[in-house]
PDB file of N, CA and C in Angstrom:
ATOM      1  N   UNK A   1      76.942  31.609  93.807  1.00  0.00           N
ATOM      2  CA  UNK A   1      77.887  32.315  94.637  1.00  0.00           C
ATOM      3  C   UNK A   1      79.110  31.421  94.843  1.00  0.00           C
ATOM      4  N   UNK A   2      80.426  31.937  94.642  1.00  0.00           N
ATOM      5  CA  UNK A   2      81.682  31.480  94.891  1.00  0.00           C
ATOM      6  C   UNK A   2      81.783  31.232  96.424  1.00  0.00           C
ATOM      7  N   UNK A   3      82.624  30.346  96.936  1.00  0.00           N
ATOM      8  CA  UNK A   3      83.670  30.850  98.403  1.00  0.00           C
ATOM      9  C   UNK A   3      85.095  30.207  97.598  1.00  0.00           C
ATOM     10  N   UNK A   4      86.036  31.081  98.661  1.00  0.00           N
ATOM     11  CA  UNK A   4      87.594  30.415  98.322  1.00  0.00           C
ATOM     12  C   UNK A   4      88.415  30.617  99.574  1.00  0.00           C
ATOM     13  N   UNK A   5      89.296  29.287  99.089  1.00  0.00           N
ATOM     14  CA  UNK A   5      90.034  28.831 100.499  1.00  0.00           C
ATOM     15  C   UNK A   5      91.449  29.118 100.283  1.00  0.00           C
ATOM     16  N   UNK A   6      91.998  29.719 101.371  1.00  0.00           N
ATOM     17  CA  UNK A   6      93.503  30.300 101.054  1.00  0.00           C
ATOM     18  C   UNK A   6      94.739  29.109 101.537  1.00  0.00           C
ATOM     19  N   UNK A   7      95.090  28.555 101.449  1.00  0.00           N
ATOM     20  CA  UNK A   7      95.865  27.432 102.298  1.00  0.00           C
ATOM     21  C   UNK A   7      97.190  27.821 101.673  1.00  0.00           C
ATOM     22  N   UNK A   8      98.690  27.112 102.948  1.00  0.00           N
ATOM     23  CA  UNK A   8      99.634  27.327 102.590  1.00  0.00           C
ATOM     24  C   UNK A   8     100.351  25.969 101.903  1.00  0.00           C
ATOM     25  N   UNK A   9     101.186  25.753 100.670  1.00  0.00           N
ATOM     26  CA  UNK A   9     101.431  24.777  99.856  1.00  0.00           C
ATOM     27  C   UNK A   9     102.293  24.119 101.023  1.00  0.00           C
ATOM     28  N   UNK A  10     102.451  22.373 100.906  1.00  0.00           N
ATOM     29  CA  UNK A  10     103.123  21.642 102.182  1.00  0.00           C
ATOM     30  C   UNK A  10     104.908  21.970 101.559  1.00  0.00           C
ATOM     31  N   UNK A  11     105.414  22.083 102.983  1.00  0.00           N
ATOM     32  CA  UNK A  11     106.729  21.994 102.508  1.00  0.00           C
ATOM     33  C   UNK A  11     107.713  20.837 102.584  1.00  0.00           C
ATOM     34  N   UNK A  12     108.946  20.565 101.846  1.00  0.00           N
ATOM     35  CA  UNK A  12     109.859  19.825 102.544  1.00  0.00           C
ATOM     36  C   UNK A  12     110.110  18.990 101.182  1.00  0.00           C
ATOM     37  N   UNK A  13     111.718  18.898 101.299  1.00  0.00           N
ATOM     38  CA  UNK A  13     112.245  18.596 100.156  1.00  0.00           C
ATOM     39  C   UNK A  13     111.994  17.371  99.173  1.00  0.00           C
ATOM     40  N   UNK A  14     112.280  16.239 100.189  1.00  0.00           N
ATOM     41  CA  UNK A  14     112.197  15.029  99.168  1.00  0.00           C
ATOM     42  C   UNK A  14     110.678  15.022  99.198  1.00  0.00           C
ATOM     43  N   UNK A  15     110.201  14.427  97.728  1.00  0.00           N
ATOM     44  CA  UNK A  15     109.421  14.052  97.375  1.00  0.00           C
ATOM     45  C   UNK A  15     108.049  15.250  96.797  1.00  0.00           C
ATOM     46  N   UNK A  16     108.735  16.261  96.839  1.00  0.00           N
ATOM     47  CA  UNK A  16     108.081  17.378  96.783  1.00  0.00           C
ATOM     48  C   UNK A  16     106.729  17.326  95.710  1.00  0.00           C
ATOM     49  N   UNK A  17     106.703  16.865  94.551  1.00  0.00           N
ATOM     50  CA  UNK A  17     105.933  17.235  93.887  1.00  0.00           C
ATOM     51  C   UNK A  17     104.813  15.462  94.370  1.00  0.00           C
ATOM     52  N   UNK A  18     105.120  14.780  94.806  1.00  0.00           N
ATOM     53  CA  UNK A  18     103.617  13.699  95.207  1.00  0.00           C
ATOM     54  C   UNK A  18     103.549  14.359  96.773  1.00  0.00           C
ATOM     55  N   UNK A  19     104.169  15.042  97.232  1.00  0.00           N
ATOM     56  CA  UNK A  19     103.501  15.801  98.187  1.00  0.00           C
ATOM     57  C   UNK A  19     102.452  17.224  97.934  1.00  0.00           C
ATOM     58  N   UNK A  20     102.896  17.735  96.860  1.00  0.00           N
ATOM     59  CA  UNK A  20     101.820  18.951  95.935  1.00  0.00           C
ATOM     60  C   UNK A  20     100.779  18.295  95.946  1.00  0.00           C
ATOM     61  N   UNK A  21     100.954  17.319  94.983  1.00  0.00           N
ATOM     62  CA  UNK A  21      99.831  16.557  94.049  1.00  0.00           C
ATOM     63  C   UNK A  21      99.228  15.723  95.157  1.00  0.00           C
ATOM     64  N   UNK A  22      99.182  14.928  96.172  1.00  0.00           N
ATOM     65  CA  UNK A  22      98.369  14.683  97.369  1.00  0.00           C
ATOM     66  C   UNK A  22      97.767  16.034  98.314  1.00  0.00           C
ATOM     67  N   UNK A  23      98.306  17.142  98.072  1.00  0.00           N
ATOM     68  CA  UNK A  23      97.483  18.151  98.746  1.00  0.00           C
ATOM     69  C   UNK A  23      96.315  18.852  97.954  1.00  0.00           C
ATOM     70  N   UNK A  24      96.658  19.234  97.144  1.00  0.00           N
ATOM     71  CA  UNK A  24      96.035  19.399  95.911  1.00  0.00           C
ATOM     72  C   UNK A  24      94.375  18.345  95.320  1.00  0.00           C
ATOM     73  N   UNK A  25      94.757  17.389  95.207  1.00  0.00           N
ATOM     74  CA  UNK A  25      94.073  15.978  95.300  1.00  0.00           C
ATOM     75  C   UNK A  25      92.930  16.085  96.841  1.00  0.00           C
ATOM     76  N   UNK A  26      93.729  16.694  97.794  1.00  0.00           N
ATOM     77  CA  UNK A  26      92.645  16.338  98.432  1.00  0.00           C
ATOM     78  C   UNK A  26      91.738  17.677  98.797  1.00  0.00           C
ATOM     79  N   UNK A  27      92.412  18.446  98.334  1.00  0.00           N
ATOM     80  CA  UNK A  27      91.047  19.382  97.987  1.00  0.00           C
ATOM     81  C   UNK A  27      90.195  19.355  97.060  1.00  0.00           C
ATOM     82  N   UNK A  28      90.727  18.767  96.309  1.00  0.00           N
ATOM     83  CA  UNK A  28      89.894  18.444  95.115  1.00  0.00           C
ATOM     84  C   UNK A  28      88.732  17.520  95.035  1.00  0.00           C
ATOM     85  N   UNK A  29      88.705  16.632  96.288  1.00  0.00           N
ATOM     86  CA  UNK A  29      87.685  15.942  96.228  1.00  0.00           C
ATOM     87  C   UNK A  29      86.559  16.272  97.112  1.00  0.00           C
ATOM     88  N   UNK A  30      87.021  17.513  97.978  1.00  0.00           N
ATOM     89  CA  UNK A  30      86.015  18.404  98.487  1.00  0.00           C
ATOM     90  C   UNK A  30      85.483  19.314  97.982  1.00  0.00           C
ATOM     91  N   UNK A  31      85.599  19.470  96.907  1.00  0.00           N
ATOM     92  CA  UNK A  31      84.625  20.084  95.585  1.00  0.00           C
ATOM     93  C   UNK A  31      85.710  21.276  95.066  1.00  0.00           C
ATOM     94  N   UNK A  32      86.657  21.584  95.918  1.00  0.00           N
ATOM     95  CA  UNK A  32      87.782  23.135  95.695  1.00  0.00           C
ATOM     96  C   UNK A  32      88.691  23.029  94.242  1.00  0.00           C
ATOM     97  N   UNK A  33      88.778  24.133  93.263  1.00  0.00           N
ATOM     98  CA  UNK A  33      89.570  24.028  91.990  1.00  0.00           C
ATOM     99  C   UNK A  33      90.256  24.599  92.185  1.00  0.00           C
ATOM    100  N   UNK A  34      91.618  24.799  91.775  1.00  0.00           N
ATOM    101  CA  UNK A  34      92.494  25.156  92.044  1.00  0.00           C
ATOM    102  C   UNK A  34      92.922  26.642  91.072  1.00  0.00           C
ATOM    103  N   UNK A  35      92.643  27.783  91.594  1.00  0.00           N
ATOM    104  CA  UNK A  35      92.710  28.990  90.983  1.00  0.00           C
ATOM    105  C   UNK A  35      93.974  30.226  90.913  1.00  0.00           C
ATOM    106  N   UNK A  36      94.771  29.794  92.128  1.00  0.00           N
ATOM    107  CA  UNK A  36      95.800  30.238  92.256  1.00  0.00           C
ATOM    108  C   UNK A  36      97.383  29.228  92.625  1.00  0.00           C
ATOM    109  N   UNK A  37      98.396  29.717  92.489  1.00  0.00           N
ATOM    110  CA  UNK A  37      99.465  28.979  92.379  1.00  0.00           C
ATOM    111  C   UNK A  37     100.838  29.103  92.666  1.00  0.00           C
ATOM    112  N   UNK A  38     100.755  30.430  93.919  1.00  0.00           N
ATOM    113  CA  UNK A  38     102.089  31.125  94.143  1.00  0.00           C
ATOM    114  C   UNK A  38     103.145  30.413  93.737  1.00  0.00           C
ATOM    115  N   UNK A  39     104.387  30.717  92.860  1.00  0.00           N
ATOM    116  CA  UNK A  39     105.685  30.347  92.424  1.00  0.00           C
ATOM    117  C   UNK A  39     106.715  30.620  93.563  1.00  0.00           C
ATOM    118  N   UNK A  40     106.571  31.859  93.618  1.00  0.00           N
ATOM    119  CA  UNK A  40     107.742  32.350  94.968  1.00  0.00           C
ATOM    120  C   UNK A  40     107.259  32.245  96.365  1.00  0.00           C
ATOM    121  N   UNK A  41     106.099  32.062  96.522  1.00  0.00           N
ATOM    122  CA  UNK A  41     105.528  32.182  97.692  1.00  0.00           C
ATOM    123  C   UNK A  41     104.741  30.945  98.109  1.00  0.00           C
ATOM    124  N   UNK A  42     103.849  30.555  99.151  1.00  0.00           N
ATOM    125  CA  UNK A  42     103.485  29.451  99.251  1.00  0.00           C
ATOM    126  C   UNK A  42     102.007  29.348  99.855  1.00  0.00           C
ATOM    127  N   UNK A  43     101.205  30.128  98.633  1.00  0.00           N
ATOM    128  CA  UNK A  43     100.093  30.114  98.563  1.00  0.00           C
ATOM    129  C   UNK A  43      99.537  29.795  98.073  1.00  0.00           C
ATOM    130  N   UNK A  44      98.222  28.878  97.829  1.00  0.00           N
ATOM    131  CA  UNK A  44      97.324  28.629  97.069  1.00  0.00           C
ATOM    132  C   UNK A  44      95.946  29.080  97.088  1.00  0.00           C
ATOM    133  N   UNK A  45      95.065  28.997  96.677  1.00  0.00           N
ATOM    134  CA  UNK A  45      93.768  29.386  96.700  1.00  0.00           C
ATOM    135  C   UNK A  45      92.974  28.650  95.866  1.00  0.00           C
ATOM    136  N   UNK A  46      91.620  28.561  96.377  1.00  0.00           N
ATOM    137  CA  UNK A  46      90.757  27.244  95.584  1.00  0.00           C
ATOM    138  C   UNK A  46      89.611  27.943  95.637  1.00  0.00           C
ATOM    139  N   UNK A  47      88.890  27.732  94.614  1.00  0.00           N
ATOM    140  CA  UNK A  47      87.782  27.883  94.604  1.00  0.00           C
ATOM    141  C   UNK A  47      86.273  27.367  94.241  1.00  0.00           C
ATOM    142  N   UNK A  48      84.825  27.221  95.311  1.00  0.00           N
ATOM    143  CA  UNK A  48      84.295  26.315  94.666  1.00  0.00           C
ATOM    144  C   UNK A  48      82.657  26.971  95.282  1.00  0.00           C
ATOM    145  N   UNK A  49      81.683  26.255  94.206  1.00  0.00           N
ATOM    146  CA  UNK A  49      80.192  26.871  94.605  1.00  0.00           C
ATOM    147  C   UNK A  49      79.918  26.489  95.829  1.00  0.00           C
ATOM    148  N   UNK A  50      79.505  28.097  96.450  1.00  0.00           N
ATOM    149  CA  UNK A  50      79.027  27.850  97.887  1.00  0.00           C
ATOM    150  C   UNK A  50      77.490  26.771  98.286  1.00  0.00           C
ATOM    151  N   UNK A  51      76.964  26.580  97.582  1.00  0.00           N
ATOM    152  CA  UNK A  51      75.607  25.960  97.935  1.00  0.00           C
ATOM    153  C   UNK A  51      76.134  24.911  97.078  1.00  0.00           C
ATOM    154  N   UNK A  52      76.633  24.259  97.151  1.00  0.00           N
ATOM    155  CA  UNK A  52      77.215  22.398  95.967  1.00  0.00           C
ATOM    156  C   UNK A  52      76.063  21.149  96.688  1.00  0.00           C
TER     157      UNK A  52
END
């Protein structure tokens, strides 16, 4: 069985993309993959096995 987590991408100009990639990163080490990727919008979604 799946679960997935909806979170909003961090904002703010400088440094933008090691601010992605540290949010990102740290879901990632709570078991969450990264399944969605809003462009215009500032959503993400992760997804990962419910019983891990």
């Amino acid at each position: 069985m799946k679960e997935y987590k909806v979170a909003s991408k961090p904002f703010g100009l400088s440094k933008n993309n090691q601010r992605l990639e540290d949010f990102l990163n740290q879901y990632a080490r709570e078991g969450w993959q990264l399944k969605f990727l809003g462009e215009q919008i500032s959503t993400v979604v992760f997804e990962r096995e419910k019983n891990r």
